[in-house]
Structures are given as C-alpha cells and as structure tokens.
PDB file of N, CA and C in Angstrom:
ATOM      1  N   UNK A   1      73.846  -2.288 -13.597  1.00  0.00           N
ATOM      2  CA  UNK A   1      72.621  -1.562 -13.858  1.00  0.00           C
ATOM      3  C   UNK A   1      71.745  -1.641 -12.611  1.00  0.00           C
ATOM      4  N   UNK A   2      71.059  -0.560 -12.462  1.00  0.00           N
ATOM      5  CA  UNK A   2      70.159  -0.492 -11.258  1.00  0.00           C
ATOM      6  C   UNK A   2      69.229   0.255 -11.314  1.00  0.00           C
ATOM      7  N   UNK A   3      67.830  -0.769 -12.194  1.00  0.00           N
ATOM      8  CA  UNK A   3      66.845  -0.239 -12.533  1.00  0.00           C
ATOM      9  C   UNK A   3      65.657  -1.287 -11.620  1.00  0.00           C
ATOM     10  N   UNK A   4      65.334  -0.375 -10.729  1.00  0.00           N
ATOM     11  CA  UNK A   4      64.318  -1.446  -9.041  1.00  0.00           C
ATOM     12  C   UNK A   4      63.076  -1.443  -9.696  1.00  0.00           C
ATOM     13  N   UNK A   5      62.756  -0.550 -10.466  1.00  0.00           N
ATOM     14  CA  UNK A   5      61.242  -0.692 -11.142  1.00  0.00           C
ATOM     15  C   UNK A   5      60.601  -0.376 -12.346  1.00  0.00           C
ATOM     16  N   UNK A   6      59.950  -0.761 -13.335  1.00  0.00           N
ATOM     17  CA  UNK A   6      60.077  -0.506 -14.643  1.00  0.00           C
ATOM     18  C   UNK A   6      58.936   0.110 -14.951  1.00  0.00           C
ATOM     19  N   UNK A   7      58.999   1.263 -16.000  1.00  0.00           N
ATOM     20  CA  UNK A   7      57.817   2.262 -16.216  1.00  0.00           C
ATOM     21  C   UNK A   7      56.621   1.138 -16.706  1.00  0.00           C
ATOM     22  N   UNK A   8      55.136   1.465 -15.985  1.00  0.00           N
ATOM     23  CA  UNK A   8      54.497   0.626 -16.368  1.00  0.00           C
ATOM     24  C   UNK A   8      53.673   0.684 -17.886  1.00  0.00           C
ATOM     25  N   UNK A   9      54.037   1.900 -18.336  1.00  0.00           N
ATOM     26  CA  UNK A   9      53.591   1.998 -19.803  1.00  0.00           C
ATOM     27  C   UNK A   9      55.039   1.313 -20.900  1.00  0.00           C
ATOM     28  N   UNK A  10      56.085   0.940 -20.442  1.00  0.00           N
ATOM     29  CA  UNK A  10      57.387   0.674 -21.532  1.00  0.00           C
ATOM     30  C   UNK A  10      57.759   0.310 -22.498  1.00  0.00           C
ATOM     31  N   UNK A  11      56.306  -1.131 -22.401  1.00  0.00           N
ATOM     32  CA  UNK A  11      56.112  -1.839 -24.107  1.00  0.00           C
ATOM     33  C   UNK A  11      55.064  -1.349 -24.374  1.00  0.00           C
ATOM     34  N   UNK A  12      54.194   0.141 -24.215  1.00  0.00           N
ATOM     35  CA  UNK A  12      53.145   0.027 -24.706  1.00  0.00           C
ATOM     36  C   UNK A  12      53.177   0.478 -26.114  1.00  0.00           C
ATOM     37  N   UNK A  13      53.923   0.783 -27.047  1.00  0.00           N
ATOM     38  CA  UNK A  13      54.329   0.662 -28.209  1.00  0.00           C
ATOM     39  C   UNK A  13      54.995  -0.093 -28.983  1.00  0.00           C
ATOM     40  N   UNK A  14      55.291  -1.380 -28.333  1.00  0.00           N
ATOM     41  CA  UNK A  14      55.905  -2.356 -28.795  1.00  0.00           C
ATOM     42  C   UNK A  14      54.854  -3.589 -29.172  1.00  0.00           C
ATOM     43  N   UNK A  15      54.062  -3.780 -29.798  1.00  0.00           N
ATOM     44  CA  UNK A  15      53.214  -4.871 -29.693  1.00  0.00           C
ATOM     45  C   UNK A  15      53.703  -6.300 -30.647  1.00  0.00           C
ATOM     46  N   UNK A  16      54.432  -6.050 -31.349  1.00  0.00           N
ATOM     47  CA  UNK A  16      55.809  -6.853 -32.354  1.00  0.00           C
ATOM     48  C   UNK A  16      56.801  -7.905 -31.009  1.00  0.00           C
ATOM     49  N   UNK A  17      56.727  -6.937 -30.065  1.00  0.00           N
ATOM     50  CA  UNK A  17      58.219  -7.767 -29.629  1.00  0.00           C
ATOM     51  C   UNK A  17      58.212  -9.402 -29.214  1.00  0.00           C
ATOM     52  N   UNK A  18      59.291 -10.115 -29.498  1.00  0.00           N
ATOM     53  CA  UNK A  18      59.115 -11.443 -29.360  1.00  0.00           C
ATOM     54  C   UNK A  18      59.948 -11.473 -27.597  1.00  0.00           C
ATOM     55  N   UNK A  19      60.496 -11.021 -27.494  1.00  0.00           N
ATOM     56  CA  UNK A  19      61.861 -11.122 -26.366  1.00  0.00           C
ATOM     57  C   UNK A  19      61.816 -10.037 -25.264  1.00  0.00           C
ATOM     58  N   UNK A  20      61.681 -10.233 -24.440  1.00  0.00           N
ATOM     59  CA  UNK A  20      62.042  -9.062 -23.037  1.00  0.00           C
ATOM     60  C   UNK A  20      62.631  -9.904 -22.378  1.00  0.00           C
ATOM     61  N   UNK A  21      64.253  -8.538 -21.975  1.00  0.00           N
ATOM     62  CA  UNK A  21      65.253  -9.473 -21.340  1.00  0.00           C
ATOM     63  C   UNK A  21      65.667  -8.028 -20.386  1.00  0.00           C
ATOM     64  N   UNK A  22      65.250  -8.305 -18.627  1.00  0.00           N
ATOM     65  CA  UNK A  22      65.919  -7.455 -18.155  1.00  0.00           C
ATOM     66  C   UNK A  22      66.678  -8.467 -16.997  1.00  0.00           C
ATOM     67  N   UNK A  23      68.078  -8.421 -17.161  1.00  0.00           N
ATOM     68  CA  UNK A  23      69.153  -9.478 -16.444  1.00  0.00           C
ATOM     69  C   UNK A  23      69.695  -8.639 -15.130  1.00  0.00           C
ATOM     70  N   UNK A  24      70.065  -9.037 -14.087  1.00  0.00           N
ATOM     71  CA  UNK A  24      70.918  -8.425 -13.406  1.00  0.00           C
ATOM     72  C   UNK A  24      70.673  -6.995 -13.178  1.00  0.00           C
ATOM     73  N   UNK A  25      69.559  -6.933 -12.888  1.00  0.00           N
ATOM     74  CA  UNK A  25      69.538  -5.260 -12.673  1.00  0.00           C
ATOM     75  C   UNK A  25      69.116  -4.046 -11.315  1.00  0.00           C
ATOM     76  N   UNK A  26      68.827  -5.181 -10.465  1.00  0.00           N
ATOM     77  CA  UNK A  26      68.384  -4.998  -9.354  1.00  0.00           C
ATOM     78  C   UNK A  26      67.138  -5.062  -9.093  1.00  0.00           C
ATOM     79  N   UNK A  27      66.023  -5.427 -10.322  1.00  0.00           N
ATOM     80  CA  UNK A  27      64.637  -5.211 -10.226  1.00  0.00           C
ATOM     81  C   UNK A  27      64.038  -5.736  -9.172  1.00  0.00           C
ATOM     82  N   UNK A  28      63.043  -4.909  -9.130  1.00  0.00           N
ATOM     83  CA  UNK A  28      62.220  -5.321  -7.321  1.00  0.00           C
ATOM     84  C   UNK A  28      60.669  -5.535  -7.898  1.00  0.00           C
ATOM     85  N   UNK A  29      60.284  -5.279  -8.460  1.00  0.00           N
ATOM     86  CA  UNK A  29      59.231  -4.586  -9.331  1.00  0.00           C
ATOM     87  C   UNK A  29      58.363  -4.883 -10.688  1.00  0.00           C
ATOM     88  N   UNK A  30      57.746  -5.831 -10.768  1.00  0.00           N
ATOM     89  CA  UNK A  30      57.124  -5.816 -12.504  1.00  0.00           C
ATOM     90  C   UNK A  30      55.682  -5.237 -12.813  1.00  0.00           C
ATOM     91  N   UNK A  31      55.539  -4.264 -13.060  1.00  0.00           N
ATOM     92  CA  UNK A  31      54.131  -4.083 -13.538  1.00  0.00           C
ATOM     93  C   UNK A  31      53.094  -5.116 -13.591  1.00  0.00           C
ATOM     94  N   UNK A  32      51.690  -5.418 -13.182  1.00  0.00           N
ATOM     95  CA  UNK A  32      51.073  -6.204 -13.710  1.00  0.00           C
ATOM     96  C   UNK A  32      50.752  -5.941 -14.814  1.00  0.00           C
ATOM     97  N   UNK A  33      50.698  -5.053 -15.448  1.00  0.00           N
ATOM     98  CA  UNK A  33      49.936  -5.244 -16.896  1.00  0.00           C
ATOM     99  C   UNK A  33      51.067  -4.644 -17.980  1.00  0.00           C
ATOM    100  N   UNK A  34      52.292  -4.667 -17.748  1.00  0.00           N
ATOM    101  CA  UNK A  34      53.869  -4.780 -18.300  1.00  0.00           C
ATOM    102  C   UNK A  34      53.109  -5.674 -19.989  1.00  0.00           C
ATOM    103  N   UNK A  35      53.011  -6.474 -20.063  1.00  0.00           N
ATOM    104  CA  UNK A  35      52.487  -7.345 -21.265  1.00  0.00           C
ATOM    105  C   UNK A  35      51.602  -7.090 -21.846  1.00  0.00           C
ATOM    106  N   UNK A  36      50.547  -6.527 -21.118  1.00  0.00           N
ATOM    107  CA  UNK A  36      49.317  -6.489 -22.269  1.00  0.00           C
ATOM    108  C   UNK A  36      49.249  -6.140 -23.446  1.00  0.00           C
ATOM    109  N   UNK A  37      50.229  -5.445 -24.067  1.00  0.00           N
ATOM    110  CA  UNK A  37      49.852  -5.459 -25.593  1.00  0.00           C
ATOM    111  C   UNK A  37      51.526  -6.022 -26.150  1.00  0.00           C
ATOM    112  N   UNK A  38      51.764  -6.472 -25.224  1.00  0.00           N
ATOM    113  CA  UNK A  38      53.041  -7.894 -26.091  1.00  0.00           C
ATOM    114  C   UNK A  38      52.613  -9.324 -26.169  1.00  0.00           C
ATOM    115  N   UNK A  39      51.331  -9.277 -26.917  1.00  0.00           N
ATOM    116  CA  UNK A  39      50.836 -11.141 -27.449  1.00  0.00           C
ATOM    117  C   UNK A  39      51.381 -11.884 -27.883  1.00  0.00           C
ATOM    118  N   UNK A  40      52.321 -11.547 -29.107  1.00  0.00           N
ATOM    119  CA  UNK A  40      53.106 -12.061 -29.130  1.00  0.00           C
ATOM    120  C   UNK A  40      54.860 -12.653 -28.588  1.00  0.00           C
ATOM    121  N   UNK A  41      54.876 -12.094 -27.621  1.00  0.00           N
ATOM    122  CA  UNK A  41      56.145 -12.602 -26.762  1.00  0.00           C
ATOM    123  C   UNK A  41      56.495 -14.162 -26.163  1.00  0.00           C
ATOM    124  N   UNK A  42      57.355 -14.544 -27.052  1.00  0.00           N
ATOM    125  CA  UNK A  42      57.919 -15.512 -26.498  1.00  0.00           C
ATOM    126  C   UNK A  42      58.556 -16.326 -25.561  1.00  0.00           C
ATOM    127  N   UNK A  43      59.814 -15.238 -25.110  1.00  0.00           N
ATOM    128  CA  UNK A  43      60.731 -15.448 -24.389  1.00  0.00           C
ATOM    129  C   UNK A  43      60.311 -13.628 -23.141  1.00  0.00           C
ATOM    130  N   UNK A  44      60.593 -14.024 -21.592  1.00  0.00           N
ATOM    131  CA  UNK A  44      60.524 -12.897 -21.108  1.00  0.00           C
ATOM    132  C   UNK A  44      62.251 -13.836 -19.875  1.00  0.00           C
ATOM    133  N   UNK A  45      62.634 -13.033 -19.836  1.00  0.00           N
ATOM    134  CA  UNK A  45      64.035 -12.878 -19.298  1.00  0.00           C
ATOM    135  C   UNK A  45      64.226 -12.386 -18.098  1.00  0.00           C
ATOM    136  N   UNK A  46      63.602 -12.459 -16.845  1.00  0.00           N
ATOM    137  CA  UNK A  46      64.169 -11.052 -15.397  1.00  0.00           C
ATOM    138  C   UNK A  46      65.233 -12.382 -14.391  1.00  0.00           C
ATOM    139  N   UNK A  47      65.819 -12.740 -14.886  1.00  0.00           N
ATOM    140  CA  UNK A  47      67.145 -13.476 -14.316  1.00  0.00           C
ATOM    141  C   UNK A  47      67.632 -12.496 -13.498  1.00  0.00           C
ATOM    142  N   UNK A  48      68.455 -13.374 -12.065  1.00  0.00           N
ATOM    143  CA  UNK A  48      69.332 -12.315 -11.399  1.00  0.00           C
ATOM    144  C   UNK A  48      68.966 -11.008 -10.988  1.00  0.00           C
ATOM    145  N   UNK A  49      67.518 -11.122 -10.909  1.00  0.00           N
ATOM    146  CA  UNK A  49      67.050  -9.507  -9.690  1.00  0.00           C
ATOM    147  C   UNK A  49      66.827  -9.528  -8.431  1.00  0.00           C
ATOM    148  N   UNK A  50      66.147  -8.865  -7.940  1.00  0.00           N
ATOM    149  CA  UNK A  50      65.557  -8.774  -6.528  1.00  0.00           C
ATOM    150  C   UNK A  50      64.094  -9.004  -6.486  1.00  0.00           C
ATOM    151  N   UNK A  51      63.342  -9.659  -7.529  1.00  0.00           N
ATOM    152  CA  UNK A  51      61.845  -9.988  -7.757  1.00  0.00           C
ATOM    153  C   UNK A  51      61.096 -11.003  -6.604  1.00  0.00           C
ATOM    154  N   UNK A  52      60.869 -10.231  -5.559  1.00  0.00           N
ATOM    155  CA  UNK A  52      60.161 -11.238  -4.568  1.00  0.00           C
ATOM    156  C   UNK A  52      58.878 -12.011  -4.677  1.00  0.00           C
ATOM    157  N   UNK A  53      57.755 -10.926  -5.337  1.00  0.00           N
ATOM    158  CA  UNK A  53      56.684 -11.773  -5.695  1.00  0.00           C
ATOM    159  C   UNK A  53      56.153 -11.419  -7.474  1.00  0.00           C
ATOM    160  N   UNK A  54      55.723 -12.713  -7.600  1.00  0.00           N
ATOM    161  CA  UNK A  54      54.847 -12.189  -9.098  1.00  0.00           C
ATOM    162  C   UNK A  54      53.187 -12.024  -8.856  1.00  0.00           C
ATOM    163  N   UNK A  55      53.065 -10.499  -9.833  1.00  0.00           N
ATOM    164  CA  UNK A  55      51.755 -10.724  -9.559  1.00  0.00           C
ATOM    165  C   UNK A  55      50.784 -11.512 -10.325  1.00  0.00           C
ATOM    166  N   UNK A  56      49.480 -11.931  -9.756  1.00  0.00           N
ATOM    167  CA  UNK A  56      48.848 -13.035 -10.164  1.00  0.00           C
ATOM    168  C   UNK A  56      48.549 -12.649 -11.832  1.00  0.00           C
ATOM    169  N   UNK A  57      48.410 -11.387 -12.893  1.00  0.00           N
ATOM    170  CA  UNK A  57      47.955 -11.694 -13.719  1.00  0.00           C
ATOM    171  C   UNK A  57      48.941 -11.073 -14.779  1.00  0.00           C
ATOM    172  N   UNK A  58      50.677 -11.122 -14.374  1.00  0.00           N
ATOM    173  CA  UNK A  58      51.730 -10.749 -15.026  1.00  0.00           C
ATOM    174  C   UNK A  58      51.511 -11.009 -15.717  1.00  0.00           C
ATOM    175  N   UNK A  59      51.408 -12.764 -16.351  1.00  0.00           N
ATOM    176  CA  UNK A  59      51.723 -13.220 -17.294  1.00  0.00           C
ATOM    177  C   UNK A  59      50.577 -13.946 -18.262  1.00  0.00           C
ATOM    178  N   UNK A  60      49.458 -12.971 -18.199  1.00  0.00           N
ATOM    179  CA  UNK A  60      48.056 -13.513 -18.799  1.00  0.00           C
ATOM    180  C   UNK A  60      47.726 -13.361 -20.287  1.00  0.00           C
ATOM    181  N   UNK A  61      47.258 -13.814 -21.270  1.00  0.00           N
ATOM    182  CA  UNK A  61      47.466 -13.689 -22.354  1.00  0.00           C
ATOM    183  C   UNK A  61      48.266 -13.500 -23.208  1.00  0.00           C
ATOM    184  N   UNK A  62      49.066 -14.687 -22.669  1.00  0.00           N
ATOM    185  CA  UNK A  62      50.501 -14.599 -24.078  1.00  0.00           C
ATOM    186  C   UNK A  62      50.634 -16.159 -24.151  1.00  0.00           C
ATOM    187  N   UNK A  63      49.870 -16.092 -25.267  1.00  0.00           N
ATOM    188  CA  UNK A  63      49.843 -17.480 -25.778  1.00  0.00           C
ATOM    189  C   UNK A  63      50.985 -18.306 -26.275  1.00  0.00           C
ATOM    190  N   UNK A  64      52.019 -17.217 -26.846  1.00  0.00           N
ATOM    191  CA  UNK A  64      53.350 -17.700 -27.721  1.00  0.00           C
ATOM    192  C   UNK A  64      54.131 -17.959 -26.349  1.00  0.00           C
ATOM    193  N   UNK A  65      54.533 -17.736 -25.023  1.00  0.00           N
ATOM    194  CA  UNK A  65      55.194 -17.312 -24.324  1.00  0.00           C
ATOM    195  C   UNK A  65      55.685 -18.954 -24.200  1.00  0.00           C
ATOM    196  N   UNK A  66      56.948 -19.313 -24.682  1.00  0.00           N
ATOM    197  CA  UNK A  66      57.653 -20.274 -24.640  1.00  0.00           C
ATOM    198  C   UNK A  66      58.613 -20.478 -23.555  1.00  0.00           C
ATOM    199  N   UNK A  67      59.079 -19.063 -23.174  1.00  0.00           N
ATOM    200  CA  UNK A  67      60.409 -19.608 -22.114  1.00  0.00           C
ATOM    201  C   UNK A  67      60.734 -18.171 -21.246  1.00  0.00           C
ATOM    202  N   UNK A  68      60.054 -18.975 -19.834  1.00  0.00           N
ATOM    203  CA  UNK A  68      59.786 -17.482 -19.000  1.00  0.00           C
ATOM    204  C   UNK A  68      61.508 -18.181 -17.728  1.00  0.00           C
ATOM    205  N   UNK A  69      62.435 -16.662 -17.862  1.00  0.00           N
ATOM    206  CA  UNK A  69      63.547 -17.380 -17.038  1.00  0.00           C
ATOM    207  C   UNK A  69      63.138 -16.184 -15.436  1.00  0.00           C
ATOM    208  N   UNK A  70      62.739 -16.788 -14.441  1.00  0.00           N
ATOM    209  CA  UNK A  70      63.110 -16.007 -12.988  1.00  0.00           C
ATOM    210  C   UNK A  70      63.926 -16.036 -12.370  1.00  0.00           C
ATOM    211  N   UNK A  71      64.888 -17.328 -12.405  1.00  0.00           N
ATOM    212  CA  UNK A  71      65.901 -17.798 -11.533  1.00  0.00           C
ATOM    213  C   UNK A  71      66.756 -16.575 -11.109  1.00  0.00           C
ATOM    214  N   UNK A  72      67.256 -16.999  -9.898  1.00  0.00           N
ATOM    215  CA  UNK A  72      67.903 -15.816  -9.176  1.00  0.00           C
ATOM    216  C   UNK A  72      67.606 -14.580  -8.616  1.00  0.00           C
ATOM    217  N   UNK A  73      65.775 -14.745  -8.627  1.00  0.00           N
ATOM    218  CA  UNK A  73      65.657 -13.450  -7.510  1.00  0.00           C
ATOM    219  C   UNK A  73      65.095 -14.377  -6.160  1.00  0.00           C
ATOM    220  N   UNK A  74      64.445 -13.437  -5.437  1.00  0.00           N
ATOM    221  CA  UNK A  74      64.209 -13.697  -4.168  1.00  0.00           C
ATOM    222  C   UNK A  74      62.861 -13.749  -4.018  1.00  0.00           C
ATOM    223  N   UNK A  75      62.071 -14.289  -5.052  1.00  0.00           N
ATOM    224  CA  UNK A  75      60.906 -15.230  -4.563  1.00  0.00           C
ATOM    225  C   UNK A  75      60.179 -15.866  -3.352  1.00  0.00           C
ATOM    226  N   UNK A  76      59.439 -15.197  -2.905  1.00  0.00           N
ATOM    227  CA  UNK A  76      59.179 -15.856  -1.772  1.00  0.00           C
ATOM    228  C   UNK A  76      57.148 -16.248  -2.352  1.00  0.00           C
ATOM    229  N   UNK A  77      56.801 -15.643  -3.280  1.00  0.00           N
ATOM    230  CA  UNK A  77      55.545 -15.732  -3.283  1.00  0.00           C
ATOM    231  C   UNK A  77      54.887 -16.011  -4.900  1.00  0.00           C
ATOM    232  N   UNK A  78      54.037 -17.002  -5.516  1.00  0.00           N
ATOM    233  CA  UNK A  78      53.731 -17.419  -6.705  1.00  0.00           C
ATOM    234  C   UNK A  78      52.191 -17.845  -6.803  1.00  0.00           C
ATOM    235  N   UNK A  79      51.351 -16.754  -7.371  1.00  0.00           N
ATOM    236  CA  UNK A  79      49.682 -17.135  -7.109  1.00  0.00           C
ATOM    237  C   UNK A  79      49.517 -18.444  -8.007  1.00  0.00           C
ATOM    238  N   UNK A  80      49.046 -19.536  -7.584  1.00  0.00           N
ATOM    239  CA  UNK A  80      48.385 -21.140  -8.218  1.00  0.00           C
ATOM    240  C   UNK A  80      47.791 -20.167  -9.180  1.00  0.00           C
ATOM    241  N   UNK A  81      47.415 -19.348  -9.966  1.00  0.00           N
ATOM    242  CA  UNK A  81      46.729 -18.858 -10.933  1.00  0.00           C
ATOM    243  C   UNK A  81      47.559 -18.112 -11.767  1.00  0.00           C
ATOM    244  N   UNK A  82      48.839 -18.023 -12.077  1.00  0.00           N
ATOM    245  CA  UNK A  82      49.838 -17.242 -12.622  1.00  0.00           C
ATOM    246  C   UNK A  82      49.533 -17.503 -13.892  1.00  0.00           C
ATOM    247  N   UNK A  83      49.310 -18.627 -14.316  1.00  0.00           N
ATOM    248  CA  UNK A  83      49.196 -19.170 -15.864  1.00  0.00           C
ATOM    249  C   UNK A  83      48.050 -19.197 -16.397  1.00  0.00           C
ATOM    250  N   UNK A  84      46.880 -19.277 -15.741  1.00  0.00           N
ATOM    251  CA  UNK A  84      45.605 -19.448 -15.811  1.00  0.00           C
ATOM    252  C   UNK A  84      44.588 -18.168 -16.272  1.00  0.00           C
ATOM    253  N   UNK A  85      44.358 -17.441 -17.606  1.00  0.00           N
ATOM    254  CA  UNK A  85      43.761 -16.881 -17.996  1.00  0.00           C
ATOM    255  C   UNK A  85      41.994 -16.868 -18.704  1.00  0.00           C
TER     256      UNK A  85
END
C-alpha cells in the first residue's frame, strides 16, 4: 500500500472509533487535527512508515489513548509538548 498522506477530514465522521491502524504504507504525513473528533480512541497504529516528524498537537485530547505504536518510521523530530494538552 502506498498511501504518503491521509485526507485531513477521514475520521471526521467517525467519532465511535476506538482503533486507527495505518501499517506499512508509506505514510509521510499525519494531519494535525486527524483526531479531533476521535475522543474516544484508544489504540492509534502508524507502524512501519516514512513519518519523520509529529506534529506538536497530533495527539491532544484523547484521554482513552492507551497504546500509541510509531516504531519504524524515520523520526527525526518529537515536540516536549506532544502529550501535554
């Protein structure tokens, strides 16, 4: 699969979902505001992409968010404020 960037409206009808899992896909790319109306999400999944940096307020208000996997992209950059809402 070779999807480098993800529409930034994608979950905006999903506000239920517990799980986002995009594996192996070449992603380069996450929306910052990809989450905002997934509060409840638990688990978010971008294993095995090309994700160099996260932006500082990806992952802001998700209180349930139990188990965030990045491993395997190419990280070079992580704002001290990623978690901090």
């Amino acid at each position: 699969v070779n999807i480098q960037k993800l529409p930034q409206n994608l979950l905006q009808n999903c506000p239920n979902i517990k799980e986002f899992r995009v594996q192996k896909a070449k992603l380069k790319d996450v929306p910052e505001d990809l989450f905002n109306q997934t509060k409840g999400i638990q688990i978010i999944d971008l294993a095995g992409n090309e994700i160099k940096s996260i932006k500082p307020l990806l992952f802001r208000n998700l209180p349930h968010l139990k188990t965030l996997r990045l491993h395997y992209n190419n990280i070079e950059d992580i704002n001290n404020n990623i978690f901090n809402y």
